[in-house]
C-alpha atoms as a PDB file:
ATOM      1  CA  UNK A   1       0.000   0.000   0.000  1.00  0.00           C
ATOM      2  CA  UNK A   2       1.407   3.430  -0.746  1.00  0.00           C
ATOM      3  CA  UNK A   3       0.759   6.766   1.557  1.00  0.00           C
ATOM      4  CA  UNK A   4       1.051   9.995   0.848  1.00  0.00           C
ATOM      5  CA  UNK A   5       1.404  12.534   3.892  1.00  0.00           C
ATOM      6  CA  UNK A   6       0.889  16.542   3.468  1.00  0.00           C
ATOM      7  CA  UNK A   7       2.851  18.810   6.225  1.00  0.00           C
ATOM      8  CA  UNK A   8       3.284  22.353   6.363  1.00  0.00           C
ATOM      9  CA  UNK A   9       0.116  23.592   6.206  1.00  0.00           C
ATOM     10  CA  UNK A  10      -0.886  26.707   8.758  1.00  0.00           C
ATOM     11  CA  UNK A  11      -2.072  30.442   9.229  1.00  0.00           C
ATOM     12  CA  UNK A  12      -0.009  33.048   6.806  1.00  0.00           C
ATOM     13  CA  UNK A  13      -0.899  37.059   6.764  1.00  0.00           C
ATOM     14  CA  UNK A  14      -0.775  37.803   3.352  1.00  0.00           C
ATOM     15  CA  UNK A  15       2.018  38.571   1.384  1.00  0.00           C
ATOM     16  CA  UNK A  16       4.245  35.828   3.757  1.00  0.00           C
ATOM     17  CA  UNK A  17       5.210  32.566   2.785  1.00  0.00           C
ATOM     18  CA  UNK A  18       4.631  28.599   3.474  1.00  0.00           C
ATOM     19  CA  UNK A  19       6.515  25.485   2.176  1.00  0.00           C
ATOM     20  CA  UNK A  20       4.319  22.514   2.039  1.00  0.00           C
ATOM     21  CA  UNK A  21       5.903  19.051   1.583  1.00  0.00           C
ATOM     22  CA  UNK A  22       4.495  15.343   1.071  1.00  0.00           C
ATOM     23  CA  UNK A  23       6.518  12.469   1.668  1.00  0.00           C
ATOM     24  CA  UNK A  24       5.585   8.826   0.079  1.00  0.00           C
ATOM     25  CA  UNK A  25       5.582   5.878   1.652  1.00  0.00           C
ATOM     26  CA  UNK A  26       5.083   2.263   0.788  1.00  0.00           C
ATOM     27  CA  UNK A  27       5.735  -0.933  -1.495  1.00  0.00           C
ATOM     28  CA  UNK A  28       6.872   1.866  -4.202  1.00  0.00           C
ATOM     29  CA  UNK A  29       8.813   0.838  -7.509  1.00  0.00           C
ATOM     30  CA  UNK A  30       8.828   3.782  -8.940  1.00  0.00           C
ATOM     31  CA  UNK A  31       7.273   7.414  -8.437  1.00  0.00           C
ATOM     32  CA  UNK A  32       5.718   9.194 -11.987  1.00  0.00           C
ATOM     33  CA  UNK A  33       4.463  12.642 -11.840  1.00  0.00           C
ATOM     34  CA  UNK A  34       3.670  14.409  -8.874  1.00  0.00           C
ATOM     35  CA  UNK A  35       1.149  17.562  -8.086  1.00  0.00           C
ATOM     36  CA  UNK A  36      -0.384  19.359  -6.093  1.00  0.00           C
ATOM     37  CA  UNK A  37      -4.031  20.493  -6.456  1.00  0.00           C
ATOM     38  CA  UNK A  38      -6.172  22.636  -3.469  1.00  0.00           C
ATOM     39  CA  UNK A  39      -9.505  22.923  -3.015  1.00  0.00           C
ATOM     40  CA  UNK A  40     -11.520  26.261  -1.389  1.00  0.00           C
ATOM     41  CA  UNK A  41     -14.483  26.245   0.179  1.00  0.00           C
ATOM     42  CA  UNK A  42     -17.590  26.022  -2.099  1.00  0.00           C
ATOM     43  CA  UNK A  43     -15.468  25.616  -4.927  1.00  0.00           C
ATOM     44  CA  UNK A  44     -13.688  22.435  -6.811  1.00  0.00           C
ATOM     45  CA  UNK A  45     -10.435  20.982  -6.661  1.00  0.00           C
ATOM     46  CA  UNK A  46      -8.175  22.654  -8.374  1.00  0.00           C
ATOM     47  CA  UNK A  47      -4.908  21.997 -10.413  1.00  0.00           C
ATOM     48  CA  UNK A  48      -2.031  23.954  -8.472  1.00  0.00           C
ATOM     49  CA  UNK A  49       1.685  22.749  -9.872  1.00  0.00           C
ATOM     50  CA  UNK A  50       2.939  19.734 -11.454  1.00  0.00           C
ATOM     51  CA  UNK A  51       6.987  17.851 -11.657  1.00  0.00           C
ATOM     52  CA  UNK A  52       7.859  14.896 -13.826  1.00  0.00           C
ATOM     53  CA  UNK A  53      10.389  12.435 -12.685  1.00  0.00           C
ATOM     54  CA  UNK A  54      12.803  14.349 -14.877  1.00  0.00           C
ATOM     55  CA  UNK A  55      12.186  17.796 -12.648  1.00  0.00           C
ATOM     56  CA  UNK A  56      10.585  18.674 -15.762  1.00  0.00           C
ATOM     57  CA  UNK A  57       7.782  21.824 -13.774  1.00  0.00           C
ATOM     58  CA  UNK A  58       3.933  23.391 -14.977  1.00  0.00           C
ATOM     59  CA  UNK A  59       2.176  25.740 -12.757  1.00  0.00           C
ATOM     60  CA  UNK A  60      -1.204  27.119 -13.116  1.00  0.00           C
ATOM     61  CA  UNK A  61      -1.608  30.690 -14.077  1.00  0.00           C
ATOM     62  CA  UNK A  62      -2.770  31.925 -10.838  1.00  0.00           C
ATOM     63  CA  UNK A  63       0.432  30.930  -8.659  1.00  0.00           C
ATOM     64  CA  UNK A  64       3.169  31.081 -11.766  1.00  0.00           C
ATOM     65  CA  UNK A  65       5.515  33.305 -10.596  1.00  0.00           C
ATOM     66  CA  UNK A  66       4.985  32.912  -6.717  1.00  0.00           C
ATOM     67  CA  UNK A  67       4.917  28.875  -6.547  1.00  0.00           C
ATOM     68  CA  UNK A  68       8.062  26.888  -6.821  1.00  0.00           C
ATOM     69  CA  UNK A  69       7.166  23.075  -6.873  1.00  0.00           C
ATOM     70  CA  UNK A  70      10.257  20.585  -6.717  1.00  0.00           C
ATOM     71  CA  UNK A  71      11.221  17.050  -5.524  1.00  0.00           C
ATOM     72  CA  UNK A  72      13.411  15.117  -3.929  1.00  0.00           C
ATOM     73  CA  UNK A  73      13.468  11.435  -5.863  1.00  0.00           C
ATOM     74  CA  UNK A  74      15.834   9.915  -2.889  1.00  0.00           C
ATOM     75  CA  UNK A  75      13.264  10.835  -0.710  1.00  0.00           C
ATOM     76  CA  UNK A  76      10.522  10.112  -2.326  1.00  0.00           C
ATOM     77  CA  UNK A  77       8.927  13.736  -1.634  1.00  0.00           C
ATOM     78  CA  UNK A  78       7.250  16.799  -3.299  1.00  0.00           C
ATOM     79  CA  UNK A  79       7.390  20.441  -2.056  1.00  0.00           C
ATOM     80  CA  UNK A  80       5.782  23.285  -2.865  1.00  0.00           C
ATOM     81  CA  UNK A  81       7.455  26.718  -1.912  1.00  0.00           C
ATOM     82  CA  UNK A  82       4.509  29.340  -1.873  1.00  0.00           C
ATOM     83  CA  UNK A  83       5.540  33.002  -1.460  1.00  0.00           C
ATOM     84  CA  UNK A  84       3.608  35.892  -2.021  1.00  0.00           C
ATOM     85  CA  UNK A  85       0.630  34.051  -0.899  1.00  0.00           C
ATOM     86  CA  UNK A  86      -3.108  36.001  -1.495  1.00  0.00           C
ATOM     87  CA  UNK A  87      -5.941  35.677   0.233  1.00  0.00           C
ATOM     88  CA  UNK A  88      -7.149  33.455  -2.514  1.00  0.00           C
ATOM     89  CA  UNK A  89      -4.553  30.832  -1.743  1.00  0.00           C
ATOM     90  CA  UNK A  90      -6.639  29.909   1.204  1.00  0.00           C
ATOM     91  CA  UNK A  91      -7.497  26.374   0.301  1.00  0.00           C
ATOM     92  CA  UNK A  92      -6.546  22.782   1.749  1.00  0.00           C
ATOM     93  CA  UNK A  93      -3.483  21.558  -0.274  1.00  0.00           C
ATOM     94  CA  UNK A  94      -3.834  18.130  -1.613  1.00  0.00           C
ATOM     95  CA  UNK A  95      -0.448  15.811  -2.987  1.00  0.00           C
ATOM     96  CA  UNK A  96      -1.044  13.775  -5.716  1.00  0.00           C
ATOM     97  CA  UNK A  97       1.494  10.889  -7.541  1.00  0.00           C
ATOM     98  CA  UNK A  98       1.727   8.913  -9.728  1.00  0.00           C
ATOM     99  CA  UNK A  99       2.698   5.695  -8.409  1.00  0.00           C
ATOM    100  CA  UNK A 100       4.095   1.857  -9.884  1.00  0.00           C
ATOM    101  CA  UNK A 101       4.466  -0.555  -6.647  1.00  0.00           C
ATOM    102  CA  UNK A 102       6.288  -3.292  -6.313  1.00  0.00           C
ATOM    103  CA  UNK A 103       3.467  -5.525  -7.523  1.00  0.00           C
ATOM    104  CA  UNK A 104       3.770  -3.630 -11.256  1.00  0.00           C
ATOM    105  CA  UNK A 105       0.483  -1.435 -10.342  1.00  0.00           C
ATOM    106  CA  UNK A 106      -0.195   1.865 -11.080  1.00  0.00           C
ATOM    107  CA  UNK A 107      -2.139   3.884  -9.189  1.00  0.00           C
ATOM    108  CA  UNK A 108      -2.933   7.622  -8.622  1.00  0.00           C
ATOM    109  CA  UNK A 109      -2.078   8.176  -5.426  1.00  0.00           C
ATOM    110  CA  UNK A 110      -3.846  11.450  -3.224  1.00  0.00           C
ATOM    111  CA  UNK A 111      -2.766  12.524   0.172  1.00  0.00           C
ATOM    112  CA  UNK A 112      -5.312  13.872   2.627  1.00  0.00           C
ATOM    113  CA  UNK A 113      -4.639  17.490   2.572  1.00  0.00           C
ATOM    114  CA  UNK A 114      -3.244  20.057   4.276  1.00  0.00           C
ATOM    115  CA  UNK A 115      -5.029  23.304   5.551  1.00  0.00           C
ATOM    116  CA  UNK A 116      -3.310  26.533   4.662  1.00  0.00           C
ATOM    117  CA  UNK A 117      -5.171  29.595   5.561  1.00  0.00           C
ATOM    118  CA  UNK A 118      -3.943  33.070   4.575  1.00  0.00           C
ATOM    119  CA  UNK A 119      -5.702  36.126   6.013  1.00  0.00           C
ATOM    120  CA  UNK A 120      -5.208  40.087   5.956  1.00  0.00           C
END
C-alpha cells in the first residue's frame, strides 16, 4: 500500500510565505508525476503545480511566478514553496502521484490534505 502525507500547512498574513511538503511511503517501484491540487471552500479541486520524474515543472496561471514546486526522488517527496501568498490561496493543499508498486500497479495516489489559511 502506498501513503502519501501533506505537512506544512498553517495560518499566513498575506504577502508571507509557506513550504508545504508530502513524503511517500510504501511498497513503491517507482514514483511518476507528482502535483499538487487545493480545493476552497464552495469551490472544486483545483490543479495547483505539477513535476515529472525528470524535474521537468507546470504551474497554473494563478500561482506562476509565486509557486516553486520541486522534488526530492531519494526521498521520495514533493514540495511546494509558496511566497507571495493572497488571500485566494486559502485552500486545503492536496499531494497527488503517480505511483508503480512493487506488484507492477499503477495507481494515482492522493494525500489527505493540508489546511493553509492566509488572512489580511
Amino acid at each position: 500500500q502506498v501513503q502519501l502525507v501533506e505537512s506544512g500547512g498553517g495560518l499566513v498574513q498575506a504577502g508571507g510565505s509557506l513550504r508545504l511538503s508530502c513524503a511517500t511511503s510504501g511498497s513503491i517501484l517507482r514514483i511518476g508525476d507528482m502535483g499538487w491540487y487545493r480545493q476552497a471552500p464552495g469551490k472544486q479541486r483545483e490543479w495547483v503545480a505539477a513535476i515529472t520524474s525528470g524535474g521537468s515543472t507546470k504551474y497554473a496561471d494563478s500561482v506562476k511566478g509565486r509557486f516553486t514546486i520541486s522534488r526530492d526522488n531519494t526521498k521520495n517527496t514533493v514540495y511546494l514553496q509558496m511566497n507571495s501568498l493572497k488571500l485566494e490561496d486559502t485552500a486545503v493543499y492536496f499531494c497527488n502521484a503517480d505511483v508503480l508498486s512493487t506488484t507492477r500497479s499503477r495507481t494515482s495516489v492522493w494525500g489527505q490534505g493540508t489546511q493553509v489559511t492566509v488572512s489580511s
